[in-house]
C-alpha atoms as a PDB file:
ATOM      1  CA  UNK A   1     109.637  11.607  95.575  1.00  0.00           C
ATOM      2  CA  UNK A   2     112.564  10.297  97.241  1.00  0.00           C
ATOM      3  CA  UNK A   3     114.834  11.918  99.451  1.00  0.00           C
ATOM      4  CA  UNK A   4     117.747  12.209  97.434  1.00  0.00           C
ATOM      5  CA  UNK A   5     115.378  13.951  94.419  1.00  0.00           C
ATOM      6  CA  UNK A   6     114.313  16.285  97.007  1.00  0.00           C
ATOM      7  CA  UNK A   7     117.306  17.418  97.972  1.00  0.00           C
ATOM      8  CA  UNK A   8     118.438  17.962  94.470  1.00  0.00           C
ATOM      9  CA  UNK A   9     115.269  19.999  93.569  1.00  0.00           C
ATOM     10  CA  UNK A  10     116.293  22.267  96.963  1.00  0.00           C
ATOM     11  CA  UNK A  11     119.918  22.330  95.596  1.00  0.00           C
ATOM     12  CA  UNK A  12     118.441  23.383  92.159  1.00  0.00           C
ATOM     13  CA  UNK A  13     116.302  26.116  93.566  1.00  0.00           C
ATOM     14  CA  UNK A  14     119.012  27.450  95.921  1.00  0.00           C
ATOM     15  CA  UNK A  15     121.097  27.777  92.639  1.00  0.00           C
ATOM     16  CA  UNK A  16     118.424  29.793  90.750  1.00  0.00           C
ATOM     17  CA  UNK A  17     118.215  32.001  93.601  1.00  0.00           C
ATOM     18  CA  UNK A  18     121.700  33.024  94.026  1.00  0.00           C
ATOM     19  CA  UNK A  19     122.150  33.372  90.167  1.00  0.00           C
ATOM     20  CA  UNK A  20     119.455  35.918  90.737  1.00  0.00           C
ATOM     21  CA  UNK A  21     120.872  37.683  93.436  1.00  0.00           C
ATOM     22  CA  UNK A  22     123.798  37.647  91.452  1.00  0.00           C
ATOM     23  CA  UNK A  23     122.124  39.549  88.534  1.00  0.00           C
ATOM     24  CA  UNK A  24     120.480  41.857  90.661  1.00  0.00           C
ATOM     25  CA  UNK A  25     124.153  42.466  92.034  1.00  0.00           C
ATOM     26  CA  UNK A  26     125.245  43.049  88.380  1.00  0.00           C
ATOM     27  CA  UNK A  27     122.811  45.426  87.634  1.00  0.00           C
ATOM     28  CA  UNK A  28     123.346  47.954  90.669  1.00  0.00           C
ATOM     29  CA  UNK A  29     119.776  47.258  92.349  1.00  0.00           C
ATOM     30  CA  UNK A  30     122.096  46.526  95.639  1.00  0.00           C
ATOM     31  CA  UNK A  31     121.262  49.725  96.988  1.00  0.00           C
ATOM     32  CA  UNK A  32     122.944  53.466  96.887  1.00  0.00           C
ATOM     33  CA  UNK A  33     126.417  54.116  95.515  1.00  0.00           C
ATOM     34  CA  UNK A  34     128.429  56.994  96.628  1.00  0.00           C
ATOM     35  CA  UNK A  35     127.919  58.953  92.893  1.00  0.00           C
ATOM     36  CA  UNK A  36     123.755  58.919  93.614  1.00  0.00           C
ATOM     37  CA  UNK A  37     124.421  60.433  96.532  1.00  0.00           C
ATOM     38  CA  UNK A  38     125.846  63.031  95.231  1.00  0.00           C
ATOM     39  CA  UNK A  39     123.907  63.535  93.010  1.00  0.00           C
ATOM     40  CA  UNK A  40     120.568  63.997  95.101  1.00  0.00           C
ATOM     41  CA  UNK A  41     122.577  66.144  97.127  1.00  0.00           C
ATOM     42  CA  UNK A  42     123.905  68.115  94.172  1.00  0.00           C
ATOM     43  CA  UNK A  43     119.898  68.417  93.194  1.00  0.00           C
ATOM     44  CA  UNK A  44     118.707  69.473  96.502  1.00  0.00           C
ATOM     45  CA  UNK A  45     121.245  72.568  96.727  1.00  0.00           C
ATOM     46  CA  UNK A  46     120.351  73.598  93.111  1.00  0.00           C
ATOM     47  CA  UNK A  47     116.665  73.490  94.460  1.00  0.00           C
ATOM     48  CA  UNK A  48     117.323  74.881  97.577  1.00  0.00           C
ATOM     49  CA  UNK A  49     119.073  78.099  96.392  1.00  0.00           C
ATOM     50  CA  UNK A  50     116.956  78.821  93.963  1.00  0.00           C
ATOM     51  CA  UNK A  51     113.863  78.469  96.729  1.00  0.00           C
ATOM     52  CA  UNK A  52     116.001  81.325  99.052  1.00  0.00           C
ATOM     53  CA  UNK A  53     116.484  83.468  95.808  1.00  0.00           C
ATOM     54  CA  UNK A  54     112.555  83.313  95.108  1.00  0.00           C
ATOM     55  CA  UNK A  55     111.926  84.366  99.324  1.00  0.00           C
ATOM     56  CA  UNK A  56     114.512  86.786  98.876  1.00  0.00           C
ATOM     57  CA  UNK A  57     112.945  88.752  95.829  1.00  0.00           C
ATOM     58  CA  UNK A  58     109.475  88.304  97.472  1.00  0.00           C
ATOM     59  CA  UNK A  59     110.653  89.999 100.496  1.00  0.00           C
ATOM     60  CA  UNK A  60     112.443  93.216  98.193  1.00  0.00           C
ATOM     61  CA  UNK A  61     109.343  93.505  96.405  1.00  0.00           C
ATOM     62  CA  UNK A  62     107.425  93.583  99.847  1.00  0.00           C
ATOM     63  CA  UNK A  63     109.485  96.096 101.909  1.00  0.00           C
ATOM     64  CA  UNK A  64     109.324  98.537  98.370  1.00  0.00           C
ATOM     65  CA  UNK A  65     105.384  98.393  98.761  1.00  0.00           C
ATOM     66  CA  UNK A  66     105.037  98.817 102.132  1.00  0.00           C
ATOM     67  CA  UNK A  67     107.650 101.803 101.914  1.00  0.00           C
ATOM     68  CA  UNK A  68     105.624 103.211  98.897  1.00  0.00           C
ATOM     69  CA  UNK A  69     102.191 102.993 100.726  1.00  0.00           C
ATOM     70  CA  UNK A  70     103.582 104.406 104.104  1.00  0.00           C
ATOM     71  CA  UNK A  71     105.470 107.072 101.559  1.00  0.00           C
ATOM     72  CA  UNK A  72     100.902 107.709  99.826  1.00  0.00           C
ATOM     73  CA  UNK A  73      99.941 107.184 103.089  1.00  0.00           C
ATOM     74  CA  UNK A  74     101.779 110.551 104.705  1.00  0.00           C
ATOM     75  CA  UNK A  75     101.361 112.508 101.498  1.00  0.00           C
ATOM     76  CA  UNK A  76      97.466 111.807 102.370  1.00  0.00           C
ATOM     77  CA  UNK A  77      97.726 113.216 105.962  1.00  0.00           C
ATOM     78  CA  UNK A  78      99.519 115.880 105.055  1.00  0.00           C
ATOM     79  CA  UNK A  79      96.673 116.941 102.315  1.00  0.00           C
ATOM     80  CA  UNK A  80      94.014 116.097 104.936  1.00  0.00           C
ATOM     81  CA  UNK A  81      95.597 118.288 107.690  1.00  0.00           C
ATOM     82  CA  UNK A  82      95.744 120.639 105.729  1.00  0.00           C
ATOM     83  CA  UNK A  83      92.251 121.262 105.107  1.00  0.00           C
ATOM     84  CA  UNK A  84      91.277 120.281 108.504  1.00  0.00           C
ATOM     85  CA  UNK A  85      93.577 122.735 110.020  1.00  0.00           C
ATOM     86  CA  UNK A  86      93.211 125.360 107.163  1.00  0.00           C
ATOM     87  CA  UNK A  87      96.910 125.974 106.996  1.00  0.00           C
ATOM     88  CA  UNK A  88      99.918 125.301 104.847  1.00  0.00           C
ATOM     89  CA  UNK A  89     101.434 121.529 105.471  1.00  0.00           C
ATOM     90  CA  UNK A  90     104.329 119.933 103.702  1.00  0.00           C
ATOM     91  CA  UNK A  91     106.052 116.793 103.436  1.00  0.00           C
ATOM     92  CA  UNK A  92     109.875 116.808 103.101  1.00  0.00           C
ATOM     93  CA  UNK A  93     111.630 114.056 102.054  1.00  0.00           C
ATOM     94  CA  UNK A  94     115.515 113.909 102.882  1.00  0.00           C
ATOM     95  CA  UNK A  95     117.694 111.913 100.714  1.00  0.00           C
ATOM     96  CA  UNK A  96     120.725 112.579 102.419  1.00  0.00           C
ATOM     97  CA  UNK A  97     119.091 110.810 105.908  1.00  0.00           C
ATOM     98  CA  UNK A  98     116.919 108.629 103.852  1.00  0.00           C
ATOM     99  CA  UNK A  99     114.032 110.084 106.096  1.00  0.00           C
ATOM    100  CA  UNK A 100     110.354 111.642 105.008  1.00  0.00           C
ATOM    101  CA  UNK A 101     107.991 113.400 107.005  1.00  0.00           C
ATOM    102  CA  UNK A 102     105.294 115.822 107.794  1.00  0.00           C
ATOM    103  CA  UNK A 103     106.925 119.397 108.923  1.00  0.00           C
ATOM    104  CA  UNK A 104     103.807 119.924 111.779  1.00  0.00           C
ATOM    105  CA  UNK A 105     105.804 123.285 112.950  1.00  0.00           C
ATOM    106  CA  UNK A 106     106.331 124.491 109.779  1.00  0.00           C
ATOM    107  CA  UNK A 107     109.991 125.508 110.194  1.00  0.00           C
ATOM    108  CA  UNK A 108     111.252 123.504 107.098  1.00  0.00           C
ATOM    109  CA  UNK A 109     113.069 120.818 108.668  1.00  0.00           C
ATOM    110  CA  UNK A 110     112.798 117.836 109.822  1.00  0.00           C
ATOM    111  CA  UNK A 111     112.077 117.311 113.899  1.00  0.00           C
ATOM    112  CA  UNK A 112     112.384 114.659 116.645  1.00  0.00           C
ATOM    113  CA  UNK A 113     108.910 112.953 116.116  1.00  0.00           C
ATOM    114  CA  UNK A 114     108.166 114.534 112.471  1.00  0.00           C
ATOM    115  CA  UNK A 115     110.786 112.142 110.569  1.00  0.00           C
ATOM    116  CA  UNK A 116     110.031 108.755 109.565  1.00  0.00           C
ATOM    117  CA  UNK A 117     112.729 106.371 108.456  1.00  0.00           C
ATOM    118  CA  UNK A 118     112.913 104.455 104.928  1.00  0.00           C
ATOM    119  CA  UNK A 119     113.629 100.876 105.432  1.00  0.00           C
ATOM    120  CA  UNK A 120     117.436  99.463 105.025  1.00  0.00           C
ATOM    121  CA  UNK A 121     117.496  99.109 101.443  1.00  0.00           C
ATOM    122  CA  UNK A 122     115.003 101.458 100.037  1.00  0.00           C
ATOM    123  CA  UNK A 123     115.963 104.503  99.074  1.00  0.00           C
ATOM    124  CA  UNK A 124     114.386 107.958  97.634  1.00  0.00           C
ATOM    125  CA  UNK A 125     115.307 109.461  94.348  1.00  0.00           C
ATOM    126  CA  UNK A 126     115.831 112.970  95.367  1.00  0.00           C
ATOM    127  CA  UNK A 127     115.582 115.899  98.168  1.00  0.00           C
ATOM    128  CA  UNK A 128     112.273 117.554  97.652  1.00  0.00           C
ATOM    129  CA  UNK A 129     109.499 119.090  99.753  1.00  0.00           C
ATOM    130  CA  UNK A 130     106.020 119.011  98.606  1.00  0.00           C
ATOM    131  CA  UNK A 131     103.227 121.261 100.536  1.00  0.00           C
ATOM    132  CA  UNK A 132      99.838 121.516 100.001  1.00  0.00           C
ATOM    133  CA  UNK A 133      97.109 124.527 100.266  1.00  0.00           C
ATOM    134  CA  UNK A 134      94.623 125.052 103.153  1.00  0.00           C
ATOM    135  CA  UNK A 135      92.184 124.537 100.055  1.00  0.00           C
ATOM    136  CA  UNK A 136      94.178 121.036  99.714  1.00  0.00           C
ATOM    137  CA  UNK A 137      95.865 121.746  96.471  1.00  0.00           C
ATOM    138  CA  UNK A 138      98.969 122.576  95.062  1.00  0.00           C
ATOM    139  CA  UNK A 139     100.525 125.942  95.700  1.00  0.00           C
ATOM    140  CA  UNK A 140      99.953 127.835  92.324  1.00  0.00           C
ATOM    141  CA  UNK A 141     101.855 127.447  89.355  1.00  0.00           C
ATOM    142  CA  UNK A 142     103.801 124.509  91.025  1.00  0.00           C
ATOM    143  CA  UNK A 143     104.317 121.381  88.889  1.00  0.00           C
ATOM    144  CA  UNK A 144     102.954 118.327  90.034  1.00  0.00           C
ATOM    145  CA  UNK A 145     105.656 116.550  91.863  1.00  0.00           C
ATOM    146  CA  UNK A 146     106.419 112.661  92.210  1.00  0.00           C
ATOM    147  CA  UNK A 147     108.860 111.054  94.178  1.00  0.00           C
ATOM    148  CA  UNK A 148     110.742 107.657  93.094  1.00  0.00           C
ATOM    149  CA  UNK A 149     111.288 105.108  95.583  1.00  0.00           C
ATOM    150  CA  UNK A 150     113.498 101.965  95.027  1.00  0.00           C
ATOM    151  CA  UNK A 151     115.182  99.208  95.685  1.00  0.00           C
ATOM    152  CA  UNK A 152     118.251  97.332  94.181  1.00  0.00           C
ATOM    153  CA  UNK A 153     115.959  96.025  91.542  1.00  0.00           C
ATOM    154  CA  UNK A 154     112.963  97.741  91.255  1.00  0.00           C
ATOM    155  CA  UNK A 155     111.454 101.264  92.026  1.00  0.00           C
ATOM    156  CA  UNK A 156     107.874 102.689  92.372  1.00  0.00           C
ATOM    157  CA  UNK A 157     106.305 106.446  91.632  1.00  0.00           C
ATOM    158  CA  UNK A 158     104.175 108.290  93.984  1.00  0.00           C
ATOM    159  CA  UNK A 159     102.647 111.207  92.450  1.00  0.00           C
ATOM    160  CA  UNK A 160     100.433 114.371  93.625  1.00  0.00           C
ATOM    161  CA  UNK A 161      98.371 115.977  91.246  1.00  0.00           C
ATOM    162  CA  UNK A 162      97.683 120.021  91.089  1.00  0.00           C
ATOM    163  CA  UNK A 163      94.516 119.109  93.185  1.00  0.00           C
ATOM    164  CA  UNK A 164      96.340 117.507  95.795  1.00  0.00           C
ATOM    165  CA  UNK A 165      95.209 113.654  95.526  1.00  0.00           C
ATOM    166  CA  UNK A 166      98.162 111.200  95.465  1.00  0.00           C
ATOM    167  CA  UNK A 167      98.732 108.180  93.275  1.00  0.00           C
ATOM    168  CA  UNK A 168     100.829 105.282  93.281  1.00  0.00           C
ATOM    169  CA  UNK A 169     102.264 104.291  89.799  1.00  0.00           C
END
């Protein structure tokens, strides 16, 4: 091949290669525009806020079931004590403070030490006090009481029955 042929078939190949570059240029496979930016960052918020919703309602849902065991969790002390100590022991739960706890002097109220504080963003559904027997039941003729705990969203029962043993619902 002579010189001259070779430089043609080098010219001719140079030319195929920038009409493909060209019609790679044509078809938008030069890289990313401004609008897919965009876009994926349009995506990635959608995704995102949606992710912090889902941690968000995990975490409700979690503070409402620890409050509702540590809520079972006194009512069980209480009924314990008082068959260990053969005396009358109540729980009082105070809707107005948001507070619950056992009344160890048995004056009715609420002490320094006695009260235990709901988390921010539970709340009870009433003012009640609930006692239990030295024989660890109900006082007679009482109707079995339950207390409602919630959040914004949801809410949870714990219940005492005439014999004294408490249930979450």
């Amino acid at each position: 091949m002579s010189p001259k042929e070779q430089d043609k078939l080098r010219d001719a190949d140079a030319l195929a290669r920038n009409a493909a570059q060209a019609r790679a240029n044509a078809n938008g496979d030069a890289g990313r525009g401004l609008m897919e930016v965009v876009v994926g960052l349009l995506v990635l918020a959608i995704v995102s806020s949606i992710f912090l919703h889902v941690i968000k309602l995990g975490i409700a849902m979690y503070t409402l079931n620890a409050a509702t065991s540590d809520v079972a969790q006194e009512l069980k002390k209480a009924h314990e004590s008082a068959i260990r100590d053969n005396k009358k022991m109540s729980v009082i739960f105070d809707l107005d403070q948001n507070k619950y706890g056992i009344d160890r002097n048995g004056n009715g109220k609420l002490d320094t030490g006695e009260a235990e504080d709901l988390p921010e963003g539970i709340a009870l559904s009433e003012t009640a006090i609930i006692s239990f027997m030295p024989s660890g039941t109900l006082p007679p003729k009482t109707k079995p009481p339950s207390i409602r705990i919630s959040n914004d969203r949801n809410s949870k029962k714990v219940s005492v029955s005439a014999l004294g043993s408490v249930e979450i619902e």
